[in-house]
Each structure stands twice: as structure tokens, then as C-alpha cells.
Protein backbone atom coordinates (compact mmCIF):
# COMPACT_ATOMS: atom_id res chain seq x y z
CA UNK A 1 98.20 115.01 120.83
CA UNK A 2 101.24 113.48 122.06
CA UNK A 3 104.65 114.31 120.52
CA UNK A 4 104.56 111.57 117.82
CA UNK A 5 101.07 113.19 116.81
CA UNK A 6 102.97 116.52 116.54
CA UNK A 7 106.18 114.96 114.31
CA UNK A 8 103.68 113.57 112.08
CA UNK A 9 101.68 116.97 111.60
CA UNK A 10 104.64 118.57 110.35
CA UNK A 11 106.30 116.00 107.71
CA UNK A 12 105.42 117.25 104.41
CA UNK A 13 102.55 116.72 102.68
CA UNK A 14 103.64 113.79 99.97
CA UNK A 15 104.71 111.94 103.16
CA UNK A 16 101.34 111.90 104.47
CA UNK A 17 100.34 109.48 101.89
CA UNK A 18 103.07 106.83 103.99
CA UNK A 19 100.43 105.86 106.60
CA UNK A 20 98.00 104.78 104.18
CA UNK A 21 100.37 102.47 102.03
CA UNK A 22 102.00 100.60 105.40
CA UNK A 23 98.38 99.85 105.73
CA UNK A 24 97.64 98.58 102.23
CA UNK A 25 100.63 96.39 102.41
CA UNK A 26 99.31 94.40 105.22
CA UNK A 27 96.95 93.24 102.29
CA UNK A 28 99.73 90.79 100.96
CA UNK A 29 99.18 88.06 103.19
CA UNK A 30 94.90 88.33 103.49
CA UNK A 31 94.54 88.45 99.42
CA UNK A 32 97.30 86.09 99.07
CA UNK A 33 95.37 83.71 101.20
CA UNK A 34 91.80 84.66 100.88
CA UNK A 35 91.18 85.54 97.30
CA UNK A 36 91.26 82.17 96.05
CA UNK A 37 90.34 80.26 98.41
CA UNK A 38 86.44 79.80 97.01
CA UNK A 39 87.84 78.05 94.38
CA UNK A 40 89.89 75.48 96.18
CA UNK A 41 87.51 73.11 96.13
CA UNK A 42 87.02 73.14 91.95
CA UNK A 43 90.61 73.23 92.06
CA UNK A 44 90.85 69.86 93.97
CA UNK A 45 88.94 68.35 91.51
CA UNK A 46 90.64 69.73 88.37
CA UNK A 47 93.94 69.03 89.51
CA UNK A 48 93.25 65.79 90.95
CA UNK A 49 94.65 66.16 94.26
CA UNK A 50 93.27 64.77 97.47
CA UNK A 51 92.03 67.40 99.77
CA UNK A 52 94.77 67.46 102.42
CA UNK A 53 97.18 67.99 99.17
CA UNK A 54 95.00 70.51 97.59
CA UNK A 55 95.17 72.41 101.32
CA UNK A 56 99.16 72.31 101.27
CA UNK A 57 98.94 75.36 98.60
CA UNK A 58 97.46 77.07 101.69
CA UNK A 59 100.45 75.85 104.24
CA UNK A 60 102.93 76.52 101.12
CA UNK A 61 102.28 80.03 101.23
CA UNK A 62 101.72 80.19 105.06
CA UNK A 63 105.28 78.84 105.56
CA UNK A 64 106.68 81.12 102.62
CA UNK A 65 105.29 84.12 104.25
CA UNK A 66 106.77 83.16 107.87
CA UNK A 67 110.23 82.67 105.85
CA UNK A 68 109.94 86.21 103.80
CA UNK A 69 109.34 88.02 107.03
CA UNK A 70 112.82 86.27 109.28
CA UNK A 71 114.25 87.60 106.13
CA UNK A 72 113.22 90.63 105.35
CA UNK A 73 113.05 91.72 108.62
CA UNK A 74 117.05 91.73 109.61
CA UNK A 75 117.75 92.52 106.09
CA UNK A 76 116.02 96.12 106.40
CA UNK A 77 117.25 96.92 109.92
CA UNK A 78 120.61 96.89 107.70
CA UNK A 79 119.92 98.18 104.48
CA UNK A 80 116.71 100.15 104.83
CA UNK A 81 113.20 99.28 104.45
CA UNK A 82 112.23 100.55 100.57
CA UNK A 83 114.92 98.83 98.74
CA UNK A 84 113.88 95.70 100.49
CA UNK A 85 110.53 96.24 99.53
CA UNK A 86 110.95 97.42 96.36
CA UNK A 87 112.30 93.88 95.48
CA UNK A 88 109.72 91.99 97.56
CA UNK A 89 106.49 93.60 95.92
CA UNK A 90 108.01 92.82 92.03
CA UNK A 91 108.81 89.17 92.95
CA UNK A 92 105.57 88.93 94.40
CA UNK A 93 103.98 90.15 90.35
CA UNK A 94 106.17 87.62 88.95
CA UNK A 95 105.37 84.59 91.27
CA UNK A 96 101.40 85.57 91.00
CA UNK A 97 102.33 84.77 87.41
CA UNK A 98 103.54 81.60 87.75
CA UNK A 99 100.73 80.44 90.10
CA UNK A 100 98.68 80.98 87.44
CA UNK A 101 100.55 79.14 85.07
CA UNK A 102 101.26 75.96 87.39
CA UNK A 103 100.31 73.09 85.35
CA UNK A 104 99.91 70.57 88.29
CA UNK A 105 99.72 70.43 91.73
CA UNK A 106 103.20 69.83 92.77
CA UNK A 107 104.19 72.95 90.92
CA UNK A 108 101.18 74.92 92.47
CA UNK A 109 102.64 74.18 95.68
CA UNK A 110 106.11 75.23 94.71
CA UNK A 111 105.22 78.72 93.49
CA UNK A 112 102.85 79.36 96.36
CA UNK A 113 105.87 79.03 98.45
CA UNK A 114 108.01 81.64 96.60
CA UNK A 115 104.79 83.87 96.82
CA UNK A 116 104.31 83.47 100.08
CA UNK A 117 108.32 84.60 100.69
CA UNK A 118 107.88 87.69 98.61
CA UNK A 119 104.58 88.63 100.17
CA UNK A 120 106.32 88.19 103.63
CA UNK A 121 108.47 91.31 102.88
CA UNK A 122 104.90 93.79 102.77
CA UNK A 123 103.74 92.39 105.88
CA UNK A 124 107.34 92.66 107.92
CA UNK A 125 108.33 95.99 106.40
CA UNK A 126 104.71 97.56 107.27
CA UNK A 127 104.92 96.34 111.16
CA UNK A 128 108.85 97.76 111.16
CA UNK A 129 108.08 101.22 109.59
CA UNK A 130 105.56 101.95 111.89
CA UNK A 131 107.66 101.30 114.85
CA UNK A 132 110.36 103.23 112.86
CA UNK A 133 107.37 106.29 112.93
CA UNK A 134 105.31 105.97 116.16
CA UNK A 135 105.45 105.77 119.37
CA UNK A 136 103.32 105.82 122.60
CA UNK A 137 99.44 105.67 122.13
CA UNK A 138 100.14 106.51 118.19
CA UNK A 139 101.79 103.20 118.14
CA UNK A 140 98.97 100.58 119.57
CA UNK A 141 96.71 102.96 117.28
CA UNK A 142 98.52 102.24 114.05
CA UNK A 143 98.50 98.13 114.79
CA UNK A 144 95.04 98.36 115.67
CA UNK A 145 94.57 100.21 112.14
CA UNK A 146 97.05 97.17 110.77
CA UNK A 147 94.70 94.69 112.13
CA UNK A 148 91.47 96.37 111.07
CA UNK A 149 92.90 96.62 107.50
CA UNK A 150 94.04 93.20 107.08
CA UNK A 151 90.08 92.08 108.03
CA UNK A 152 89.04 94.16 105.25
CA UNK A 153 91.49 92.35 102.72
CA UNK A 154 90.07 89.16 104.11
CA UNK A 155 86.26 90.61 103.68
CA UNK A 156 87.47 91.94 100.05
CA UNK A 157 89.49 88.51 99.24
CA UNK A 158 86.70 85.87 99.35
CA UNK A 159 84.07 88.26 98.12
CA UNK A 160 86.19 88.90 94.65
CA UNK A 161 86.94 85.55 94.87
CA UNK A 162 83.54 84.38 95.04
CA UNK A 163 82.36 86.46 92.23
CA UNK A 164 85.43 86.35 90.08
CA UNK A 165 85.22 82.21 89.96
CA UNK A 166 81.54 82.74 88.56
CA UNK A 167 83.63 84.10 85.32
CA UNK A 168 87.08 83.03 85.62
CA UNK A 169 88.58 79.56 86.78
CA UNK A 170 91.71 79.83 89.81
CA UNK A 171 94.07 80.46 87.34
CA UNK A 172 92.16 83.83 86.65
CA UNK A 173 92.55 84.54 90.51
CA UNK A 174 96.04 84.47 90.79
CA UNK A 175 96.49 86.41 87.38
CA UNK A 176 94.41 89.34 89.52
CA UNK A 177 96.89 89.06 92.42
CA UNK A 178 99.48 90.25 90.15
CA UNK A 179 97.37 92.93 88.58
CA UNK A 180 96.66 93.72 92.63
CA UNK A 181 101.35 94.03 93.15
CA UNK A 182 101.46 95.39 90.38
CA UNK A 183 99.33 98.55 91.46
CA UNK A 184 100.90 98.02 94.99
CA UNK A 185 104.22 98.36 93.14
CA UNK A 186 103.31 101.67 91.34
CA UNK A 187 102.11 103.37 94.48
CA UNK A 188 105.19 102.20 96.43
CA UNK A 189 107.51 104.02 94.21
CA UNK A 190 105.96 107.33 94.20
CA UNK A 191 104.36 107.36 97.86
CA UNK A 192 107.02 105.10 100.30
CA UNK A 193 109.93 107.55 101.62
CA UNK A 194 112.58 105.80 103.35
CA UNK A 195 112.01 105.37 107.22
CA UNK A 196 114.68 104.06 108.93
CA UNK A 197 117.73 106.86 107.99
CA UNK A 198 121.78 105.23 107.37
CA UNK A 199 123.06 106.29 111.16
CA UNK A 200 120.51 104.28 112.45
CA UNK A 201 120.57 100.96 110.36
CA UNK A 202 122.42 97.67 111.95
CA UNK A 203 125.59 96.80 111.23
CA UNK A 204 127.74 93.84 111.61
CA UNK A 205 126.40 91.19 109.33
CA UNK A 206 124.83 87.53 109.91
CA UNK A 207 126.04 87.41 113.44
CA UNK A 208 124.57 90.80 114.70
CA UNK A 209 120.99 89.17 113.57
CA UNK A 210 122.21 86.17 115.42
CA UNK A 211 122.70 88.57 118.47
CA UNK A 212 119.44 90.24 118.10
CA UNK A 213 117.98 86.53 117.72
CA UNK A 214 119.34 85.83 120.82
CA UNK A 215 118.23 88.86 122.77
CA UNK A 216 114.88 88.92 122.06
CA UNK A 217 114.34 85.56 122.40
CA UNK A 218 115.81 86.07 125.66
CA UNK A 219 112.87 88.45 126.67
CA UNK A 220 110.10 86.42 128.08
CA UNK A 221 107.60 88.84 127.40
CA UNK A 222 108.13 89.24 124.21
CA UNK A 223 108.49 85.44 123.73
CA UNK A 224 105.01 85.34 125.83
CA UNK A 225 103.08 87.30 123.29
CA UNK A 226 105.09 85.97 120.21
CA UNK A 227 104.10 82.59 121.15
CA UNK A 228 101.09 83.38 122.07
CA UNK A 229 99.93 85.31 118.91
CA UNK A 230 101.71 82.52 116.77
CA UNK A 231 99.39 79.76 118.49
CA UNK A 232 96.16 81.85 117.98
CA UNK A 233 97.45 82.37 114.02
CA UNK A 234 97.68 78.71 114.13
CA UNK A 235 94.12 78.80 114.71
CA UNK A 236 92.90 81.40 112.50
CA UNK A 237 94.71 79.40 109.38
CA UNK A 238 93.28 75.93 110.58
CA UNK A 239 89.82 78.17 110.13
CA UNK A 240 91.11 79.54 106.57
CA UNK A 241 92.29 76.10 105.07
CA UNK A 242 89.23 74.21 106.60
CA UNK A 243 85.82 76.92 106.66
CA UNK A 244 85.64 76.44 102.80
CA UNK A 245 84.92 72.88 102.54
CA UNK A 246 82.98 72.63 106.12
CA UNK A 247 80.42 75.45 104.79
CA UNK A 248 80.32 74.15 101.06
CA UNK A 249 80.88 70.78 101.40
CA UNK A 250 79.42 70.06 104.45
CA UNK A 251 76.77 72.39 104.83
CA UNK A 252 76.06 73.00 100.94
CA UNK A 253 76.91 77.32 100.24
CA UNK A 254 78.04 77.96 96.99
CA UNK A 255 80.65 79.87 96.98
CA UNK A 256 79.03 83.01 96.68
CA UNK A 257 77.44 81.66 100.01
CA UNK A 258 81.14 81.22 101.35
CA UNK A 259 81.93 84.26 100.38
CA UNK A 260 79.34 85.89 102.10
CA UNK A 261 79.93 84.31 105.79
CA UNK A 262 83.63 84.56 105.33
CA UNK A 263 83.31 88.13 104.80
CA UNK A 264 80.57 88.77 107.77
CA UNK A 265 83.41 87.40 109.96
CA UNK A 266 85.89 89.16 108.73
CA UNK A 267 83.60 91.72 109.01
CA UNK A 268 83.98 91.03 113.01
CA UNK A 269 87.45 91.04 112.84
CA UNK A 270 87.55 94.57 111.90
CA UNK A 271 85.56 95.59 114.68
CA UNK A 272 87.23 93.58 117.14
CA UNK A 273 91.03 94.60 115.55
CA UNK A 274 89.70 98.48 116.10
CA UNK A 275 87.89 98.19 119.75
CA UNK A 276 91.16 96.23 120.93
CA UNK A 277 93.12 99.12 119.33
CA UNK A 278 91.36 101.61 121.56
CA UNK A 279 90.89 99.36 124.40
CA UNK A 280 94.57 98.60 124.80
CA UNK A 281 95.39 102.39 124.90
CA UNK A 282 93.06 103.05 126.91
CA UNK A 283 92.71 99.99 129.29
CA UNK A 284 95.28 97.50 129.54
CA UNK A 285 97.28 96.16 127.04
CA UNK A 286 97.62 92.35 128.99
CA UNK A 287 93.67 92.67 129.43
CA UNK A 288 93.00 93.33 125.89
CA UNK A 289 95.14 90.67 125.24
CA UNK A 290 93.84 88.14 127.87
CA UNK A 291 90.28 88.92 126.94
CA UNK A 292 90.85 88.20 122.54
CA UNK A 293 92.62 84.55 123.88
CA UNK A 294 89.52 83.89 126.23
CA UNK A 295 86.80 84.76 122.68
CA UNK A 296 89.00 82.95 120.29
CA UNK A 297 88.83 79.73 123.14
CA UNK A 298 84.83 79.93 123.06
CA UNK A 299 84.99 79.99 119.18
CA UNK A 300 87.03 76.88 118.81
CA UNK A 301 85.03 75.47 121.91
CA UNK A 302 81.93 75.72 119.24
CA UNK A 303 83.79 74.33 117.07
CA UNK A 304 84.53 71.35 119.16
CA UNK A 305 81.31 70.99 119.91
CA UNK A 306 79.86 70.72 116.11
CA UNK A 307 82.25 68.32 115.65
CA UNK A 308 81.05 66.13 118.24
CA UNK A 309 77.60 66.28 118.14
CA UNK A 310 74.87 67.46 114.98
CA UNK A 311 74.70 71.20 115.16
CA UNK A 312 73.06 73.78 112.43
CA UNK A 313 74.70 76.08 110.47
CA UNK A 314 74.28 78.98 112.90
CA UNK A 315 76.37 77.90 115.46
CA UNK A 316 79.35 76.90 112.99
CA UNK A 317 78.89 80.63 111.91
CA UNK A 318 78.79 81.94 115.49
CA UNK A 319 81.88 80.06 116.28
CA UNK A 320 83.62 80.73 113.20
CA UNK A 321 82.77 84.92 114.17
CA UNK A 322 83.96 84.09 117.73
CA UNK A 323 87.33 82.79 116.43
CA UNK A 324 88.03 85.28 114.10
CA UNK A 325 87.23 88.26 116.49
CA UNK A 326 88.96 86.91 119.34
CA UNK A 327 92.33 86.54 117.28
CA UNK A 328 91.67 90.24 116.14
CA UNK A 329 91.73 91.38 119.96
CA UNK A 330 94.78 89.56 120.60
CA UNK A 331 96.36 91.17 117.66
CA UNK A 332 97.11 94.93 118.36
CA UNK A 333 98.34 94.21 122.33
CA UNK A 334 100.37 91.82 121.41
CA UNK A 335 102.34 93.22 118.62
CA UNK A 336 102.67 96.23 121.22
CA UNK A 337 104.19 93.72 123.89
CA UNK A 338 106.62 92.39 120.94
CA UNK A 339 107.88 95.78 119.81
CA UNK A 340 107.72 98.44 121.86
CA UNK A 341 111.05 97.98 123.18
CA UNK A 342 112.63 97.65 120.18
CA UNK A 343 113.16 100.56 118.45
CA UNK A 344 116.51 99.67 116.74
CA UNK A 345 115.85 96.56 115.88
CA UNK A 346 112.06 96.61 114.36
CA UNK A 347 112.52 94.84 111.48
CA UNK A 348 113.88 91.73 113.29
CA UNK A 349 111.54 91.33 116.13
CA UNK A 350 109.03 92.46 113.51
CA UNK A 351 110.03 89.22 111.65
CA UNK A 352 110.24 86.97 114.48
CA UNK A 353 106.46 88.06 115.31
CA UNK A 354 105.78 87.00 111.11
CA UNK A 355 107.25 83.78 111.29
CA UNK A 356 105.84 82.52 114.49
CA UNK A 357 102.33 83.77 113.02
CA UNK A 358 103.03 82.86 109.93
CA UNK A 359 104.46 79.41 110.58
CA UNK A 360 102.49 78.19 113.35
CA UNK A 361 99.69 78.53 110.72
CA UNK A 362 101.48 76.52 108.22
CA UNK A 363 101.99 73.98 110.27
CA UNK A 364 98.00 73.94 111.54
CA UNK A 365 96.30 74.30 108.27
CA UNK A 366 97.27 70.88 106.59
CA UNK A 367 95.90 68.94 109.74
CA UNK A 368 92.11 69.79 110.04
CA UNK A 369 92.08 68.01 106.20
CA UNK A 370 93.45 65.06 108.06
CA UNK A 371 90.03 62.97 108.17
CA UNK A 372 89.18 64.40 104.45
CA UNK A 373 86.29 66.99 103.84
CA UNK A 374 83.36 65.59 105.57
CA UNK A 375 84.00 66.30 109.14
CA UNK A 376 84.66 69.32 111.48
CA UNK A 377 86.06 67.35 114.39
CA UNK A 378 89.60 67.82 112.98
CA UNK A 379 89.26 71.63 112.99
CA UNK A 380 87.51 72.10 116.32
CA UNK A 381 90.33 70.00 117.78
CA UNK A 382 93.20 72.28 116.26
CA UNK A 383 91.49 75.20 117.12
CA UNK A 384 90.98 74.05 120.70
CA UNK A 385 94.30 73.10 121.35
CA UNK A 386 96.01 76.10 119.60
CA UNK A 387 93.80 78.03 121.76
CA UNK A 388 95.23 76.66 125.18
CA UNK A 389 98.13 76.73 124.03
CA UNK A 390 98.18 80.41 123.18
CA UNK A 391 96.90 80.98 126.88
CA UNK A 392 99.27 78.61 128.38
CA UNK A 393 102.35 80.94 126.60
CA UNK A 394 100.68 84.41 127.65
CA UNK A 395 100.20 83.37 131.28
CA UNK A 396 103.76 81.78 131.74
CA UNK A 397 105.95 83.66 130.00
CA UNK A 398 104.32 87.19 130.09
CA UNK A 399 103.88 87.72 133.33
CA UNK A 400 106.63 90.30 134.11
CA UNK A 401 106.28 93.94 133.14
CA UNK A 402 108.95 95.85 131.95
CA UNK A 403 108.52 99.04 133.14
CA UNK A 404 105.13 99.41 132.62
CA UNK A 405 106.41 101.03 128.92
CA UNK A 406 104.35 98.53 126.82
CA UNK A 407 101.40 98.67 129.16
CA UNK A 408 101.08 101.96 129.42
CA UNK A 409 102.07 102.66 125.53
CA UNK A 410 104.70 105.03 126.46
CA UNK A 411 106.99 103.79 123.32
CA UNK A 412 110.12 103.02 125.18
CA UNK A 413 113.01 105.06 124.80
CA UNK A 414 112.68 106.06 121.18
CA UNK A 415 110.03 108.25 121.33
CA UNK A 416 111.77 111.81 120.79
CA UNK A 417 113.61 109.56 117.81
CA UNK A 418 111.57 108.84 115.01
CA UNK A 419 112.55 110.42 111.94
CA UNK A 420 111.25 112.45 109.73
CA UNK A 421 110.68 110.70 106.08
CA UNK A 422 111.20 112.17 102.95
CA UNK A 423 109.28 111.02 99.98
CA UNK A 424 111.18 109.17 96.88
């Protein structure tokens, strides 16, 4: 048990409940995205948009959640990370609300964007806090945890979404996202205790976050696995805007079908997100990393492949897994190499990470509706070439080692710092 271990054995016991909720807010982004997506197809049609138009409600909130996170991110390192949330998780209730409401498609898009920039302030403040409360091996355990968690919000996401759109229509999905904040909200109140204590907050405004900009960006390694992790994301979200109408439309599953492979790879994701969690504390943190870019590449390689030539079902699924597992190793090393040296400044390089993930994604998802929903050449080739691209960053920019710190999950010089949290 290393001294983190020890810190966290004697907070009291109401703050024990802290680990738990960072993990259940890494569910903002995975139901946010997931849960409806079974029904984007009947909401195409109803709305009468075109299908690349219909898939901008995806990039919408993609780009909103990159946005939420550069926000949030500085703006806690300053003022603390549960006011900042506090705000976040109610304006995600009320723009759930007006999703709902959205009476066309235009507007749709609009309000997905505001969600996706209050559901950007879960994901940034849950990375943050636990680099405000772990260190060393704790640390690449908790992200492997994160990772692991947000695969079960994408297995529990399409399968309520499948079933729910057998009763309700998409407007019904977005009204349960709100019921979803709104118990997110409750337990946020009673169980988050503030992590990152006054003496150590930033200070100096807009132009100390431009500093911090600056520095990290500075750091090649953490630009390596920044980039890196925002080109696999970009692959992961080409797979979430463009799985639903290859399996249904293309391959015929209902959506309860959908629902059903969706979850199976999220299913892998899980897996993968908790072996690379372990195998990056215990191994190598590079290796784990190196070996989740080479399984996402042989995913989107499959991909390629269908698009090209005839292939059945099973090797769309296979390649579909591949993807999603691959991104899942890359995930906990890499938000290790971004962090761990960071220990004043989590919440920034925290949001960095978010908005290169985040928008990368954006940017990807729109394009693999580029030839309309009867093909999978579009998405093999963004999945490809966000794939190289992701190995291209890692090799090139990565390559140094600071100190060994990150690969050895030592937790840099902060930790005999982490404070002890008091519930609110």
C-alpha cells in the first residue's frame, strides 16, 4: 500500500463515497452520446434531415463537450472544483430539457451543443480531482477505473436506449438524461467534498491559463499522448456517429439488435480499459500505450477492408470490438503521460486532454456520413487514418522520458501533497 493508499484509508468515512461519484461523472459524456443514439435513425426521418445533418447532433455535442472541459478545467484550478461542478451538472438538467423540446433540427443541434458544454465540466472535474487525490500506482489505477466506467455507460446507454425507443420516441430519451443529472446532481451535493484546498488554487487570471497553455503545450510528451489520444477519440466517435446506420441500415438489426453489439463492445472496452490499468502499473506505461494504438489500427484496418470488398456481419463486429478495445488500452497510459506532472495545474491539462478528445471527435464524426448511409468505406477510411495518425504523434513527440516519473507511476512531486477532503 503505497502512501496515497494510506491517506485515503484514513479520510473519514462520508469521504469515502468521493471515489465512487468521480467515477459516475465520467458517465456525462457516454450517456450523453450513447443513450440516444438507437433512435437517430427514426429521428432522421421525423425531422427530415439528411443523414450527415441528422449526425451533426452527434459532432454538436462532441465539440460542446471539448469546449466545457478548456473551460472548466482552468476555471477550477482557480476557484475549486465543486462550485464549478455544481453549476455544470444543473445546466446539464436544464439543456437535457430543451433537447427534448427542440422542435426542428437546427434547434436540436443548438441545444446539443450547450449540453455537450455543461457535460464537459463532469468529465474535466473527475480527471482533475483524481490527480488532486492520487498519486503513484493509485493514480494509473483510478484512470483505468475512469476508463472501465465510462464503457459501462456506453454498454448501459444504447441498451436503455434500445429498449426505451420501443416505448418512448427521442424526445423521451433526452427527458431521461435529465432525470439521469438530476440524480447526479443530488448525490453531488451530499457526497463531493472539495479537493483542491484555497492555498493551492491558481491565481492570476486569463493570462496565468495562457501561461499554463503555453507550458504544457511546450511538453512534447504530453503533447505526444494528447495528440495521440485525441486522434484515436477521433476514431472511436467516427465509430459512434456511423455503427448505427452501418449495422441497421446496412446490415438490417433493429435497434434492440444495435443495442446488443454496441454493448458487447463496449463490453470489451471495459476489459481492455481495466487490463491496460494494471498493465501500465505493472509493465510499461509507453507499451500499454503502443500496444491499444497497434489494436485500434487492426480494427479500423477491418473496417477498411469491409468497405472495400463484401464482408459478413462478423467481421464488421470483430472490427468494431477491435476498435473500441484498442482505444480503451490507449486510454489509462496516456492520461498518466498527460498528468502526472501536473499536480498544480490538473484541471487545465485535464482540459486540454478533453478538448483534443473531445474535438478531434467532433470533427471525425460528421465525415463517415459523407457518402450517405449505405456504405462503410467512409468510416473505415477515418478510422484508418485517425489511427496512423495517433501512432505518428506517440512515436514523434513522445519519445523522451521525463524522469522515468510517468513510466514508472511514481506521481511526480506531489505525492506527499494531496489533501485530505472534507465532505459538504
Amino acid at each position: 500500500m503505497d502512501r496515497t493508499d494510506l491517506r485515503s484509508a484514513a479520510r473519514p468515512a462520508s469521504s469515502r463515497l468521493l471515489p465512487a461519484l468521480l467515477l459516475l461523472l465520467t458517465v456525462f459524456g457516454p450517456i450523453s452520446m450513447d443513450l440516444y443514439l438507437p433512435a437517430l435513425p427514426a429521428l432522421t426521418r421525423e425531422l427530415g434531415a439528411a443523414t450527415s445533418i441528422a449526425q451533426l447532433t452527434v459532432t454538436a455535442c462532441l465539440v460542446g463537450l471539448a469546449l466545457g472541459q478548456l473551460g472548466a478545467g482552468p476555471l477550477s484550478d482557480r476557484f475549486g472544483r465543486r462550485g464549478i461542478l455544481l453549476i455544470g451538472v444543473a445546466a446539464y438538467i436544464g439543456t437535457s430539457l430543451l433537447c427534448a423540446a427542440a422542435p426542428s433540427v437546427g434547434l436540436l443541434i443548438a441545444a446539443r451543443f450547450v449540453q455537450g458544454l455543461a457535460g464537459g465540466v463532469g468529465i474535466v472535474i473527475a480527471q482533475a480531482a483524481g490527480r488532486d487525490v492520487y498519486a503513484g500506482g493509485a493514480l494509473i489505477r483510478f484512470y483505468g477505473r475512469l476508463t472501465v466506467v465510462g464503457g459501462f455507460a456506453a454498454i448501459v446507454g444504447p441498451l436503455l436506449g434500445g429498449v426505451l425507443s420501443s416505448v418512448v420516441d427521442w424526445r423521451g430519451l433526452f427527458l431521461f438524461l435529465a432525470v439521469i443529472g438530476s440524480a447526479i446532481l443530488v448525490i453531488t451535493l451530499f457526497a463531493f467534498g472539495e479537493t483542491l484546498p484555497a492555498a493551492q488554487r491558481t491565481t492570476g487570471g486569463w493570462a496565468r491559463t495562457l501561461r499554463d497553455f503555453r507550458t504544457l503545450l511546450a511538453d512534447r510528451v504530453f503533447l505526444g499522448a494528447v495528440l495521440s489520444q485525441g486522434f484515436l477519440y477521433a476514431a472511436v466517435f467516427a465509430y459512434l456517429a456511423g455503427a448505427t446506420y452501418v449495422l441497421q441500415d446496412i446490415y438490417g438489426l433493429s435497434p434492440q439488435g444495435y443495442a446488443l453489439a454496441f454493448g458487447a463492445n463496449s463490453a470489451g472496452f471495459m476489459l481492455f480499459g481495466y487490463i491496460a490499468g494494471r498493465a501500465a502499473e505493472r509493465w510499461s506505461v509507453r507499451g500499454t500505450l503502443t500496444a491499444g494504438i497497434a489494436i485500434t489500427g487492426l480494427g479500423a484496418l477491418g473496417l477498411l477492408v469491409a468497405g472495400i470488398l463484401p464482408m459478413p456481419l462478423w467481421v464488421v463486429l470483430v472490427s468494431l470490438f477491435a476498435l473500441a478495445s484498442g482505444a480503451a488500452t490507449a486510454s489509462p497510459p496516456a492520461t498518466t503521460l498527460a498528468l502526472v506532472e501536473y499536480p498544480q495545474i490538473a484541471g487545465t491539462a485535464s482540459s486540454l486532454l478533453g478538448m483534443v478528445r473531445y474535438g478531434f471527435g467532433g470533427i471525425a464524426a460528421p465525415l463517415v456520413g459523407v457518402a450517405g448511409a449505405a456504405s462503410i468505406l467512409p468510416l473505415g477510411l477515418v478510422t484508418v487514418s485517425a489511427t496512423v495518425l495517433a501512432a505518428v504523434s506517440f512515436a514523434v513527440l513522445a519519445r523522451p522520458s521525463r524522469g522515468g516519473a510517468a513510466e514508472a507511476g511514481s506521481g511526480g512531486p506531489s505525492a506527499a501533497t494531496a489533501p485530505v477532503i472534507t465532505a459538504h
